[in-house]
Protein backbone atom coordinates (compact mmCIF):
# COMPACT_ATOMS: atom_id res chain seq x y z
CA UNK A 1 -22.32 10.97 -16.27
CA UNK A 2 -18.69 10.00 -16.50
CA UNK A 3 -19.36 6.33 -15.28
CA UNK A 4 -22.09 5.94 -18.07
CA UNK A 5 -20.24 6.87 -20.61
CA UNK A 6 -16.99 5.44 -19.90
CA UNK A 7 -17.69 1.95 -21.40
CA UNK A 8 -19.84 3.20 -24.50
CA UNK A 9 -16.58 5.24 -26.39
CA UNK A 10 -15.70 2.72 -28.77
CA UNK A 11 -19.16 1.21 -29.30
CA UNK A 12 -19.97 4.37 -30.30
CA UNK A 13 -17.23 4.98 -32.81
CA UNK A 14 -17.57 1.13 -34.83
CA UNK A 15 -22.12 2.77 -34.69
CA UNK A 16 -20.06 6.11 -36.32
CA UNK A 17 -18.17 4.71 -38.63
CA UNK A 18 -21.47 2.12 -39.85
CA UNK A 19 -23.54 4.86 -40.30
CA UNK A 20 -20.77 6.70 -42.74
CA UNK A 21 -20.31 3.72 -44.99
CA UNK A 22 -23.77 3.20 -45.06
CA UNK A 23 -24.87 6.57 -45.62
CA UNK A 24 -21.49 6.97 -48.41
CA UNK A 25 -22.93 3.89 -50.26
CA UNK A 26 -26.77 5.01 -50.20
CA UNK A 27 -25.35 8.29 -51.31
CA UNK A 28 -23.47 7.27 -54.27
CA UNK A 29 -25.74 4.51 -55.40
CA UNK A 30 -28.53 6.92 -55.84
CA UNK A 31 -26.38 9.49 -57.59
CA UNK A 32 -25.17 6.47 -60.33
CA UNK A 33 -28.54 5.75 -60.31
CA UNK A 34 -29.27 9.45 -60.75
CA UNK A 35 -26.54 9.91 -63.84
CA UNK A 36 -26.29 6.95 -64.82
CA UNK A 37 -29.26 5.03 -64.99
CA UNK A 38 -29.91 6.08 -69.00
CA UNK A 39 -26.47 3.70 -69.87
CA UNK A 40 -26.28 -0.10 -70.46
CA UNK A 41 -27.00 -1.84 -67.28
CA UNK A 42 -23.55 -3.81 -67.14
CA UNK A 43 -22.01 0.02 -67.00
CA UNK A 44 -24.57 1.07 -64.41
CA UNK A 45 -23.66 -2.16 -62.08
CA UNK A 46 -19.79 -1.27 -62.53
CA UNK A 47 -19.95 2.28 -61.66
CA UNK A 48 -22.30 1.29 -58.55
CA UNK A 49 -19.35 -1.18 -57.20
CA UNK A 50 -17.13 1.17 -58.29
CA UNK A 51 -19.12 3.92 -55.66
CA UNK A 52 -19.17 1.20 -53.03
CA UNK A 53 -15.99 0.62 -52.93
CA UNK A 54 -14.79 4.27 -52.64
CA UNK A 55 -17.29 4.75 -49.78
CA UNK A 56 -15.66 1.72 -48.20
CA UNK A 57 -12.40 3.34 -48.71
CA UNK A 58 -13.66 6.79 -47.60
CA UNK A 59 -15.05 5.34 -44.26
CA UNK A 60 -11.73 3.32 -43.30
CA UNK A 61 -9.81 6.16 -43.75
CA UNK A 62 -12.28 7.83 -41.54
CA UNK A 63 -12.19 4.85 -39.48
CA UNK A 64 -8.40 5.12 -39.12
CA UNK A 65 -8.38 9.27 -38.33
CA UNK A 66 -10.76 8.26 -35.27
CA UNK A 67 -8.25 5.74 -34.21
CA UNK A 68 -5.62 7.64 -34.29
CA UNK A 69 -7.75 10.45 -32.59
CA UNK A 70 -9.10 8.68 -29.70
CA UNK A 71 -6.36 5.87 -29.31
CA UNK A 72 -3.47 5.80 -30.74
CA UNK A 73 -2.55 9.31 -29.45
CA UNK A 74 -3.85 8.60 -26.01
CA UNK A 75 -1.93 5.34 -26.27
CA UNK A 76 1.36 6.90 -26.46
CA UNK A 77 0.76 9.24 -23.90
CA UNK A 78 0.54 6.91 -21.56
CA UNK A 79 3.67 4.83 -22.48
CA UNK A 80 5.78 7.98 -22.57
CA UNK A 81 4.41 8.43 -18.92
CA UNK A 82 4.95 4.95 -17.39
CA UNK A 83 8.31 5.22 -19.25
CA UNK A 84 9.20 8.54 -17.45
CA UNK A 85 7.86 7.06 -13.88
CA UNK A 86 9.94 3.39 -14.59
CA UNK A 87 12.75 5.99 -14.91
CA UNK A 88 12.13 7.38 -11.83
CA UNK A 89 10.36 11.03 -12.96
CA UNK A 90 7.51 11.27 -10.14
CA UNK A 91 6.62 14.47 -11.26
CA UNK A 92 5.16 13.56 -14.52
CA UNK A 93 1.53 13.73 -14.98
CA UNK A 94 -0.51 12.61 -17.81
CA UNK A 95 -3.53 14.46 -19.88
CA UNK A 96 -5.84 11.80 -21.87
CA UNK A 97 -9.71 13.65 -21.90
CA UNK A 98 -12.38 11.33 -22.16
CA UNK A 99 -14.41 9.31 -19.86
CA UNK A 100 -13.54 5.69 -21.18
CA UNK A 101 -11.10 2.78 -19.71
CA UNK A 102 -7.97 4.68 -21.39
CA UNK A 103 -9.05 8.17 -19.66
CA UNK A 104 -9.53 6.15 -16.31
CA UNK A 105 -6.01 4.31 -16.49
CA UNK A 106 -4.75 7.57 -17.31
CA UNK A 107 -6.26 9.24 -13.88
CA UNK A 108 -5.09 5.89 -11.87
CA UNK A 109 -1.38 6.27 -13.50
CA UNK A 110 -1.62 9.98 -11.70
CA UNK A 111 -2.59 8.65 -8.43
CA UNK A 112 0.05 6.19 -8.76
CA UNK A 113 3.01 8.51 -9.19
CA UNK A 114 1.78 10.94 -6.62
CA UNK A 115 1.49 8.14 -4.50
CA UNK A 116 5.53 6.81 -5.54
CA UNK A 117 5.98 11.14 -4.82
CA UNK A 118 4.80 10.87 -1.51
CA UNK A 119 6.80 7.33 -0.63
CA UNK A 120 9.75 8.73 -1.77
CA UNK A 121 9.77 11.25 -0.02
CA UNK A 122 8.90 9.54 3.15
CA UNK A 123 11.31 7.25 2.68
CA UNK A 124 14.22 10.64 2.24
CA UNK A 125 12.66 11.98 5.24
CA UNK A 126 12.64 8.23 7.60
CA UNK A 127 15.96 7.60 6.64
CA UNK A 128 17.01 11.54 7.41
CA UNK A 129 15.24 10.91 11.07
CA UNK A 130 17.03 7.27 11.75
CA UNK A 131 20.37 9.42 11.41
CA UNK A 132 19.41 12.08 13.73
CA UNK A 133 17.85 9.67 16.17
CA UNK A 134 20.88 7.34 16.36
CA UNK A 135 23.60 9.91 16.66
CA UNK A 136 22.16 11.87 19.34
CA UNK A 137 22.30 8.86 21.88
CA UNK A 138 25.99 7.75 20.57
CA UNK A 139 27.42 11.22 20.53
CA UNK A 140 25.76 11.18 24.45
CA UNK A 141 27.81 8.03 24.94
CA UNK A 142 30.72 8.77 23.53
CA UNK A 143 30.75 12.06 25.60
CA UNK A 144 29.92 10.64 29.07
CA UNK A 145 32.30 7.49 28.28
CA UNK A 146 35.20 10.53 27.41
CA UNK A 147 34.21 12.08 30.90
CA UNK A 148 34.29 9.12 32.80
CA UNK A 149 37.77 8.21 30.79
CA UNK A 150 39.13 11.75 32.73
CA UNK A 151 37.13 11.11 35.96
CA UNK A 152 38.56 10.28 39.45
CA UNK A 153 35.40 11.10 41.45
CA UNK A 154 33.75 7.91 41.89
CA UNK A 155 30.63 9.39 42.46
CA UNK A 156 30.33 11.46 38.98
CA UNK A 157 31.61 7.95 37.71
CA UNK A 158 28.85 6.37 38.92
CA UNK A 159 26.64 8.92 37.38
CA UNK A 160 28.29 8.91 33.93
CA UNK A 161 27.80 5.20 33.83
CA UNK A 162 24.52 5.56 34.58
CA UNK A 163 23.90 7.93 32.03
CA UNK A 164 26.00 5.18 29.50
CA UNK A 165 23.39 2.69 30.31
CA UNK A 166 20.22 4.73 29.90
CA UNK A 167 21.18 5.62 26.88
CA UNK A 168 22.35 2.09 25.50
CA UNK A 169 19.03 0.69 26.34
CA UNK A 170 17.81 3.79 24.68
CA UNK A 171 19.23 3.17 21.19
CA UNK A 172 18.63 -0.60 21.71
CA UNK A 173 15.18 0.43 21.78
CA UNK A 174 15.27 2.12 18.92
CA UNK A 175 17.14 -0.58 16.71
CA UNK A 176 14.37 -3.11 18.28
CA UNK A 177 11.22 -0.16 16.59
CA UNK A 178 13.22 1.09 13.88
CA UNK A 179 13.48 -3.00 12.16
CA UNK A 180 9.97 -4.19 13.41
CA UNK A 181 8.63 -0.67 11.88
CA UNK A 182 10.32 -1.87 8.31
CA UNK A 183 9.31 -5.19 8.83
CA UNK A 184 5.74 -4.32 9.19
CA UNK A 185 6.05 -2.09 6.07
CA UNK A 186 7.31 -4.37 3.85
CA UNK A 187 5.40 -7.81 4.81
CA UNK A 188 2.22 -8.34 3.20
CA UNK A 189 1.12 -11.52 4.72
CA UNK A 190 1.20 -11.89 8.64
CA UNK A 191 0.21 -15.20 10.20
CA UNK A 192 -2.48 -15.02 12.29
CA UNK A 193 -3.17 -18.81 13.66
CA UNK A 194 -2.62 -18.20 17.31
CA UNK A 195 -5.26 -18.84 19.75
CA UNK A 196 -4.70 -16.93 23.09
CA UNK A 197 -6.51 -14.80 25.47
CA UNK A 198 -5.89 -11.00 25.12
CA UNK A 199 -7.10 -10.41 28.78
CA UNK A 200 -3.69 -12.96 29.82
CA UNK A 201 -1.37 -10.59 27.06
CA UNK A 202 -2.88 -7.31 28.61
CA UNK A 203 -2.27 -8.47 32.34
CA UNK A 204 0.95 -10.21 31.33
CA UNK A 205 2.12 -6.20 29.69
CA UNK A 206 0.88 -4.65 32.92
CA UNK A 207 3.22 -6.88 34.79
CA UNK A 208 6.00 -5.75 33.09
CA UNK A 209 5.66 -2.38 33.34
CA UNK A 210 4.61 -2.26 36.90
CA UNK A 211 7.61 -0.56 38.30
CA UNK A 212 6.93 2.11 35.86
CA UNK A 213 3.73 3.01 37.28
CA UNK A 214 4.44 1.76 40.77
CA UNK A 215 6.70 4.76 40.76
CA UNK A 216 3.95 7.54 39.50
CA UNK A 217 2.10 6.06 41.92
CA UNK A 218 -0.63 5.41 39.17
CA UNK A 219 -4.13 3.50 39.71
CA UNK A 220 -4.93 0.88 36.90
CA UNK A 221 -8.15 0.28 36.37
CA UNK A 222 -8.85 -3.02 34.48
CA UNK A 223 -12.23 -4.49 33.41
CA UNK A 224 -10.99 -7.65 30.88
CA UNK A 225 -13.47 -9.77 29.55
CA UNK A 226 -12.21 -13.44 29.27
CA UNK A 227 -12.54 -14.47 25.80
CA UNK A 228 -10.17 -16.44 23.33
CA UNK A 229 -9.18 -15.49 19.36
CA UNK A 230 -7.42 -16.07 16.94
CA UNK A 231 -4.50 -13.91 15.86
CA UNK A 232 -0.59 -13.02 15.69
CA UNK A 233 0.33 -13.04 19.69
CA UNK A 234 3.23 -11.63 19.68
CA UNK A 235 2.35 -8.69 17.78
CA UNK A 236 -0.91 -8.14 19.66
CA UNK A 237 1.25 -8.32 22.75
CA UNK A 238 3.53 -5.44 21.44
CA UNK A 239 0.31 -3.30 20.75
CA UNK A 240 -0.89 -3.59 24.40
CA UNK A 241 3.22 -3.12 25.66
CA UNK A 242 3.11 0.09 23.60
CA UNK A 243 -0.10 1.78 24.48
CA UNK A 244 0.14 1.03 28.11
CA UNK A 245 3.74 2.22 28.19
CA UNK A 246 2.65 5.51 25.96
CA UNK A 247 -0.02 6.16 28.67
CA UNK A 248 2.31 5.35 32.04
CA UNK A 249 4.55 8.23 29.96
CA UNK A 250 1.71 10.65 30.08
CA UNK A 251 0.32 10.26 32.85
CA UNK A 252 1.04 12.34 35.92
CA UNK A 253 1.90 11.28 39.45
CA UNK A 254 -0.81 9.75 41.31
CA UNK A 255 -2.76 9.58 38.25
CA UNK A 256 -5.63 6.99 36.56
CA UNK A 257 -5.49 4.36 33.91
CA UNK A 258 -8.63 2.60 32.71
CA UNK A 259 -8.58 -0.62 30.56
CA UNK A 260 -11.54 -2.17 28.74
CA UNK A 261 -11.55 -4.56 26.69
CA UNK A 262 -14.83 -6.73 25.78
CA UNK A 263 -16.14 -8.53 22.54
CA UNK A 264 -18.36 -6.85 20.27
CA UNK A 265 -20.08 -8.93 17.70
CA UNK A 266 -17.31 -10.75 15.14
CA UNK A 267 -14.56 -7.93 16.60
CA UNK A 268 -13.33 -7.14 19.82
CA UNK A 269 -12.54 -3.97 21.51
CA UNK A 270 -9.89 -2.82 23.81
CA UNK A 271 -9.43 0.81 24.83
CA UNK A 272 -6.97 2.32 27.50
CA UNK A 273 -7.79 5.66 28.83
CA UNK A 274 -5.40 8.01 30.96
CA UNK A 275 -5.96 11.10 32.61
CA UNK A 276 -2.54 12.37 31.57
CA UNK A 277 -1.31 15.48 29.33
CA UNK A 278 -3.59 14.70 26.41
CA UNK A 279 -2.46 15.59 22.59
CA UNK A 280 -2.24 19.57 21.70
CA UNK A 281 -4.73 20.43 18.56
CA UNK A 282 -1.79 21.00 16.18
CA UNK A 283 -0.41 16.87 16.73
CA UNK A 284 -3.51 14.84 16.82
CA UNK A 285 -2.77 14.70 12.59
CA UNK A 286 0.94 13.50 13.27
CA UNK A 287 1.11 11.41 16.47
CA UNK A 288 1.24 8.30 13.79
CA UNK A 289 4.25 9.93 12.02
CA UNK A 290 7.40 8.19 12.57
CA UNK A 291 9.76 10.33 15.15
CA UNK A 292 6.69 12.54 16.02
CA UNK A 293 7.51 13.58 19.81
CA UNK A 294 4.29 16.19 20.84
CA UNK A 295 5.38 16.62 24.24
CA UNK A 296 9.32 17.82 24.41
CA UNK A 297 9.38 16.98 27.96
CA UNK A 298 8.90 13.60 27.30
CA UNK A 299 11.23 13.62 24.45
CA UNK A 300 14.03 11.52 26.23
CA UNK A 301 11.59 8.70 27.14
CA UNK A 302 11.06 7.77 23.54
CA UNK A 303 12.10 7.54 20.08
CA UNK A 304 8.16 8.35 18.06
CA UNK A 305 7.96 4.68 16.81
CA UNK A 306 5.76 3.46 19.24
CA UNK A 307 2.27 4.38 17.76
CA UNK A 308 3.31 4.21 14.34
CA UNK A 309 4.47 0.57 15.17
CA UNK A 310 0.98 -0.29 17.03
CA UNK A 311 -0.78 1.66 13.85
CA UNK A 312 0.69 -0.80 11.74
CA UNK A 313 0.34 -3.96 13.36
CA UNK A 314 -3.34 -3.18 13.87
CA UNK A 315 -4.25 -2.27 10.40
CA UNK A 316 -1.66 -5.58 9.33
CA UNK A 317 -4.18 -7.47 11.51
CA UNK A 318 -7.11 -6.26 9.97
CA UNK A 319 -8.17 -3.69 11.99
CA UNK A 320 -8.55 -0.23 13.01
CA UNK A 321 -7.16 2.45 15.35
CA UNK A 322 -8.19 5.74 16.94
CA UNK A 323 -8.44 7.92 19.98
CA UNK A 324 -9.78 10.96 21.55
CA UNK A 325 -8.13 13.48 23.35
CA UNK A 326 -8.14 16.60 25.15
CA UNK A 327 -5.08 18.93 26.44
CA UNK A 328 -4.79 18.57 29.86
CA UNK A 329 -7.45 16.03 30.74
CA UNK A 330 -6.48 12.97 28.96
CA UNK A 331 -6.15 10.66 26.21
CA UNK A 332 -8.43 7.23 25.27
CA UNK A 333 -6.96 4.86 22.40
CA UNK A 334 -9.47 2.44 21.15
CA UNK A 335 -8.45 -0.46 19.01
CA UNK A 336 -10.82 -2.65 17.11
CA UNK A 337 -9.75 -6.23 15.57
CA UNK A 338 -11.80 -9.54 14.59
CA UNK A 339 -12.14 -11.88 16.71
């Protein structure tokens, strides 16, 4: 009902306001005609015009109230609310009734400041978690670098410095996810003109990572189709580096990793399944959050900007992400993109 009507409002107000002028003029003609019609016909003509034109006047004034009513009003409403929201109010909302364009700008100005709301506060709470996230590894620095400062046992030495180094790739890590994350978030157009192989990037990622899961002692399982597209390589490369790190991370000793990855239609698919930990109930809504950590034991291995980093670069390269999971047998992410 609301859609139908929505473009008829002011259509039907110019049909209103014909029909009063007309039915003002009809109306006062016949009642000259009706008084006057025994005078001269020069005084019957004048006091018709004279009836027309006060219908005429009658019906803009009418004309004007509607206006006013249904526009003007409504008008200023909304300019008082885009003022508020330039001025940085996100908590304004504005009331226009109706079911024309002004009452559906007014509905989409709503959704717009809930939307700056939400951002803003995103942005309080991303910028609250960078802190946190930086000092803990530099306040562990500074500590073990104060310890080793005091130390004469070479072996604890060799153990703080250790500890120094973990924790300097750690936060090096996290400088590396915290500016590609804000890059992602605040570039609009990504090139993608490369032609590669995914297969080569996925076995390429594997490589790199093999003394991670040479050490679990974990089986990979690939099946790669050979097939060549057209895309952003080095992002697509930091998708696969992320998701088959997150899944070495999860998975237990002498565990399983399958990889698929095939073309289906005008996309292809690629999905990388572990029989690790799997997500709790309570986090499969937040494991896209920024600094989300589910598992505390694996806290220390990570900084919660992987997935939100591969979430972005996926939907930046037109395509989609998801995954299904079960505590305690496993987790599958599946990634579609175009070919």
């Amino acid at each position: 009902m609301k859609k139908g009507r929505k473009n008829i409002l002011a259509i039907e107000l110019i049909g209103l306001l014909v029909v009063i002028m007309l039915g003002m003029a009809m109306l006062i003609s016949f009642m000259t005609w009706l008084f006057c019609r025994g005078y001269d016909k020069r005084v019957l003509s004048a006091a018709m015009y004279l009836g027309n034109g006060l219908s005429m006047v009658f019906g803009l004034i009418v004309f004007f109230v509607l206006i006013n009513t249904f526009f003007t009003k409504r008008i200023h409403k909304l300019s008082k609310t885009v003022t508020e929201v330039a001025n940085g109010n996100y908590d304004i909302t504005v009331n226009v009734k109706g079911y024309d364009e002004l009452a559906v700008l007014a509905d989409s100005i709503n959704k717009m400041t809930a939307e700056l709301k939400a951002n803003v506060m995103l942005s309080k709470s991303f910028t609250r978690n960078v802190s946190h996230e930086f000092k803990t590894p530099i306040s562990v620095i500074r500590g073990y670098a104060e310890a080793a400062q005091c130390s004469d046992d070479k072996a604890g030495l060799e153990e703080y410095m250790n500890v120094i180094i973990a924790e300097s790739d750690r936060l090096a890590a996290l400088s590396s996810n915290v500016l590609e994350l804000s890059r992602m978030d605040s570039t609009t157009i990504i090139a993608k003109d490369d032609k590669f192989s995914p297969a080569a990037q996925i076995r390429s990622a594997l490589l790199s990572s093999q003394l991670k899961w040479t050490e679990k002692n974990i089986t990979i399982e690939p099946e790669l189709e050979e097939f060549v597209i057209t895309s952003n390589e080095n992002l697509l490369f930091r998708v696969w580096q992320n998701l088959i790190s997150n899944a070495i991370k999860f998975t237990d000793n002498n565990g399983t990793i399958k990889i698929d990855l095939k073309k289906q239609g005008n996309t292809f698919v690629f999905v990388i399944e572990d029989n690790g930990l799997g997500i709790a109930d309570e986090d499969k809504d937040k494991i896209f959050d920024p600094f989300f950590t589910g598992d505390k034991s694996h806290n220390k291995e990570g900084s919660g900007l992987g997935l939100p980093l591969v979430k972005s670069i996926v939907e930046k390269l037109g395509g989609r992400i998801s995954f299904e999971s079960e505590r305690g047998k496993g987790t599958a992410f599946t990634v579609s993109l175009p070919l």
